[in-house]
Protein backbone atom coordinates (compact mmCIF):
# COMPACT_ATOMS: atom_id res chain seq x y z
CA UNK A 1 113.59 159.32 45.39
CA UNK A 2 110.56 161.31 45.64
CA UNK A 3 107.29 159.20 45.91
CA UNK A 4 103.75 160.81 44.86
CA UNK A 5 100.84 159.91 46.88
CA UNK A 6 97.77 160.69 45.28
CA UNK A 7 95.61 162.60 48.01
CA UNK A 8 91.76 161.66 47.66
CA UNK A 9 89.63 164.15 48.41
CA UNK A 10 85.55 163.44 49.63
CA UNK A 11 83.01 163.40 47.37
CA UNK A 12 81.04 166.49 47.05
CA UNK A 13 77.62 166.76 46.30
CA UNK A 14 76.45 169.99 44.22
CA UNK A 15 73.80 172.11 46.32
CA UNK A 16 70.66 172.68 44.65
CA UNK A 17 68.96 175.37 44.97
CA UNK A 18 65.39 175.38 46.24
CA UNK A 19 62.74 175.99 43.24
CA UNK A 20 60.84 178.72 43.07
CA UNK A 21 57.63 178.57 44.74
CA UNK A 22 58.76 175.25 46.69
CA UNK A 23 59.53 175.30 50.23
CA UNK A 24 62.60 173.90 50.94
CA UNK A 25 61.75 171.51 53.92
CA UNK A 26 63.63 168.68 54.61
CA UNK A 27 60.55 166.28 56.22
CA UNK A 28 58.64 164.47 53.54
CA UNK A 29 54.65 165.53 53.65
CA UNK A 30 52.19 163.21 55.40
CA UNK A 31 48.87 162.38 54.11
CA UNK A 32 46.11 160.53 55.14
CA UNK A 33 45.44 157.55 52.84
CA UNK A 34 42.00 155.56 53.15
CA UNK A 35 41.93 152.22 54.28
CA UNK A 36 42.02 149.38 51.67
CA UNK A 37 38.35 147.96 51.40
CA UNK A 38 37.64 144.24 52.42
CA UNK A 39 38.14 141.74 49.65
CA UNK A 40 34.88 140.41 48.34
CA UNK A 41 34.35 136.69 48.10
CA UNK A 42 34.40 135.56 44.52
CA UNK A 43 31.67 132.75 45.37
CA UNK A 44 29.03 134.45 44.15
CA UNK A 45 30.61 135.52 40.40
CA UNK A 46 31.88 131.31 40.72
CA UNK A 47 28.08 130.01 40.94
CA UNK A 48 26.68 132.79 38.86
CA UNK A 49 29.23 131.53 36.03
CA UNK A 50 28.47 127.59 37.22
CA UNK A 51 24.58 128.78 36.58
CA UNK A 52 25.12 129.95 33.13
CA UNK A 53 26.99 126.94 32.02
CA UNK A 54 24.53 124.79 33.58
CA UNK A 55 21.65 126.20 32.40
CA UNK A 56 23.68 125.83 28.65
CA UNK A 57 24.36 122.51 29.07
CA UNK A 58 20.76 121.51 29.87
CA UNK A 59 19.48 123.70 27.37
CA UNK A 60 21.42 121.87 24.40
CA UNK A 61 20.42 118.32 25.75
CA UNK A 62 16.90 119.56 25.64
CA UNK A 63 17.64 120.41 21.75
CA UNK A 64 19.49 117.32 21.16
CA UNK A 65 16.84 115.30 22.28
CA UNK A 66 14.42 117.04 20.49
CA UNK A 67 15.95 116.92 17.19
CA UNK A 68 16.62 113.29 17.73
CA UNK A 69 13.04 112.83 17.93
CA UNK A 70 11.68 115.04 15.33
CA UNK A 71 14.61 112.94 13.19
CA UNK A 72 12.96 109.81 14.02
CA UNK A 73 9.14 111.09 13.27
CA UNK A 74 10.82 112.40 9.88
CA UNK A 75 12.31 108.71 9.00
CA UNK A 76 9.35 107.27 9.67
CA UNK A 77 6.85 109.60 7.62
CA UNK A 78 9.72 109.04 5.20
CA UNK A 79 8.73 105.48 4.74
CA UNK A 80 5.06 105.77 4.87
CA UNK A 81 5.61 108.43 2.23
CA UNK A 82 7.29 105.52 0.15
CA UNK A 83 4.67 103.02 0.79
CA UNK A 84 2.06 105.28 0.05
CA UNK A 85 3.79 106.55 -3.55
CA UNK A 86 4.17 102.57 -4.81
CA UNK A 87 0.76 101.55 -3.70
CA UNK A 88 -0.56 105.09 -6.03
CA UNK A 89 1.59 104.29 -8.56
CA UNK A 90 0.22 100.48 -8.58
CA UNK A 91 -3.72 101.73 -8.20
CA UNK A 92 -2.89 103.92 -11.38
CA UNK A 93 -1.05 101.07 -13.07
CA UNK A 94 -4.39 98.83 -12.49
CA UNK A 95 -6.58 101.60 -13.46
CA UNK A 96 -5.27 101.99 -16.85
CA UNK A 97 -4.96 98.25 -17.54
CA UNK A 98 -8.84 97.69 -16.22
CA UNK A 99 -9.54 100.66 -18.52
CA UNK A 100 -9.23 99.92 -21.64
CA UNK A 101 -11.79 99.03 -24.16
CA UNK A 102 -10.67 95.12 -24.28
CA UNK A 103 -10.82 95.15 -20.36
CA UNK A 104 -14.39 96.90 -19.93
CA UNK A 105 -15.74 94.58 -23.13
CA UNK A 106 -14.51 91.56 -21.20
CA UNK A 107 -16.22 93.13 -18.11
CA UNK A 108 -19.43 93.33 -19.31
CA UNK A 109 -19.97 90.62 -21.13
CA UNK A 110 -19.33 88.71 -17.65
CA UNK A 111 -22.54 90.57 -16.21
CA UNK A 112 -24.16 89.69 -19.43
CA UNK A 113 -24.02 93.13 -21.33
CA UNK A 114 -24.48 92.57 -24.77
CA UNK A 115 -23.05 95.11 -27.87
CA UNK A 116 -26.08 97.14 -29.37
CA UNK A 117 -26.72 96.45 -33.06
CA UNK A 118 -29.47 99.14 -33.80
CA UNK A 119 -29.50 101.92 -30.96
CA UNK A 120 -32.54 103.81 -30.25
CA UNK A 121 -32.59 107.13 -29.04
CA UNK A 122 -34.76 109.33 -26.87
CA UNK A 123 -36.08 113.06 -27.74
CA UNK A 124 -35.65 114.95 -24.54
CA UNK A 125 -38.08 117.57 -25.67
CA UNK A 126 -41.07 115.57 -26.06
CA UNK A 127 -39.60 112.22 -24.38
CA UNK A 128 -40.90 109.98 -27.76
CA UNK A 129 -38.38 107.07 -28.57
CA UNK A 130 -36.84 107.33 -32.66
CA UNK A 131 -35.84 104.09 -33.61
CA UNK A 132 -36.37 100.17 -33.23
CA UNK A 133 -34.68 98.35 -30.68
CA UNK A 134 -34.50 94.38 -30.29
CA UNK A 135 -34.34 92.82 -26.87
CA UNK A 136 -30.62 91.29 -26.52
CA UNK A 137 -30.55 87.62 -26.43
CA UNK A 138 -30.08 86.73 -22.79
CA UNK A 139 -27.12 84.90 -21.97
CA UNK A 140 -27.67 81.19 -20.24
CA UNK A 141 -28.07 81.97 -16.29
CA UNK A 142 -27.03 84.81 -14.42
CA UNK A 143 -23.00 85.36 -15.09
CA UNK A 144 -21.25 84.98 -11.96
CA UNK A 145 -18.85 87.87 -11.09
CA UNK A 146 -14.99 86.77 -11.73
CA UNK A 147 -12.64 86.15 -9.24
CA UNK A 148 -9.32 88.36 -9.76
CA UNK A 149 -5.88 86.82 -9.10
CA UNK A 150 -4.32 87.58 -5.85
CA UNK A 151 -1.22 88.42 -7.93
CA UNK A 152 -3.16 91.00 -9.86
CA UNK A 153 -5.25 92.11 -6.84
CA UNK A 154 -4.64 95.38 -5.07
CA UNK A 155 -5.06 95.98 -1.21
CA UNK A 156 -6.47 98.44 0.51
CA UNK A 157 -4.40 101.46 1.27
CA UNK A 158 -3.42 101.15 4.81
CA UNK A 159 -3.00 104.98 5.88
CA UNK A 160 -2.32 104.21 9.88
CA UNK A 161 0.35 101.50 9.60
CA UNK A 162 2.45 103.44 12.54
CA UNK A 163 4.18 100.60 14.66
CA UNK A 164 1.84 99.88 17.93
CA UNK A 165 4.54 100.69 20.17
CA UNK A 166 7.73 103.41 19.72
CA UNK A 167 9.82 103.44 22.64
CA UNK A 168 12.42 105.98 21.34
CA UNK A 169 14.76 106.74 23.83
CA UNK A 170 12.91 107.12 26.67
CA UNK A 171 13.41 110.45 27.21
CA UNK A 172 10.66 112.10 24.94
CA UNK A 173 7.46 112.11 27.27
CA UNK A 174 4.06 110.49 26.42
């Protein structure tokens, strides 16, 4: 019996021809390549960057405590604002009341005013008096002003009733 070998034969490599133009050496080409710079350190970009955040930081607190004050002046001209609205509103509610015709009769006849029966009158022109006048009957003694009710009494307005001491947070300055 015949037995076939199979015969392996090396692995060629196709030739290639040179291109056009090229020269065909077989040594790669040597250049000369700079040297890498130094590395820089990157402390100064880290505290440059720390700086700026800082400098945020202490920037907003400044705000912040700013607006906390200005919100605590606002509260309290808030409440003087208040005050100062009721105690108008009562001086206008005691101003109408002691100005009506019953009040000012009652308030003059206390100082002894009496009502004019018969008026007179005076010419401006010449200055000559038209008319007949009796003298009022004068009241016994010399009326006495009245005392008004502390309930009915108004006080002053007190414009400066700040607190005598505002410690705030300690932070705002004097």
């Amino acid at each position: 019996m015949a037995s076939t070998t199979a015969v392996h034969a090396p692995a060629v490599r196709p030739v290639r021809s040179p291109k056009r133009g090229a020269q065909s050496t077989s040594a790669p080409r040597l250049t000369v390549v700079a040297a890498p710079q130094a590395t820089r350190s990157s402390l100064p970009f880290t505290l440059l960057c720390t700086l700026i955040v800082m400098a945020t930081l202490t920037a907003l607190l400044y705000m912040n405590i700013q607006m906390s004050g200005a919100s605590y002046e606002i509260t309290r001209l808030q409440g003087q604002s208040q005050r100062l609205t009721e105690e108008r509103q009562a001086l206008a509610e005691t101003n109408e009341r002691l100005g009506t015709p019953q009040e000012l009769e009652r308030q003059a006849r206390e100082i002894g005013m009496v009502p004019v029966s018969d008026p007179a009158y005076i010419d401006l022109d010449t200055g000559e008096i038209i008319g007949e006048t009796a003298p009022a009957a004068q009241t016994e003694g010399t009326p006495e002003l009245a005392e008004v009710p502390a309930q009915v009494a108004v006080p002053p307005a007190q414009i400066y009733d700040e607190p005598t001491a505002y410690h705030g947070m300690g932070n705002e300055g004097d």
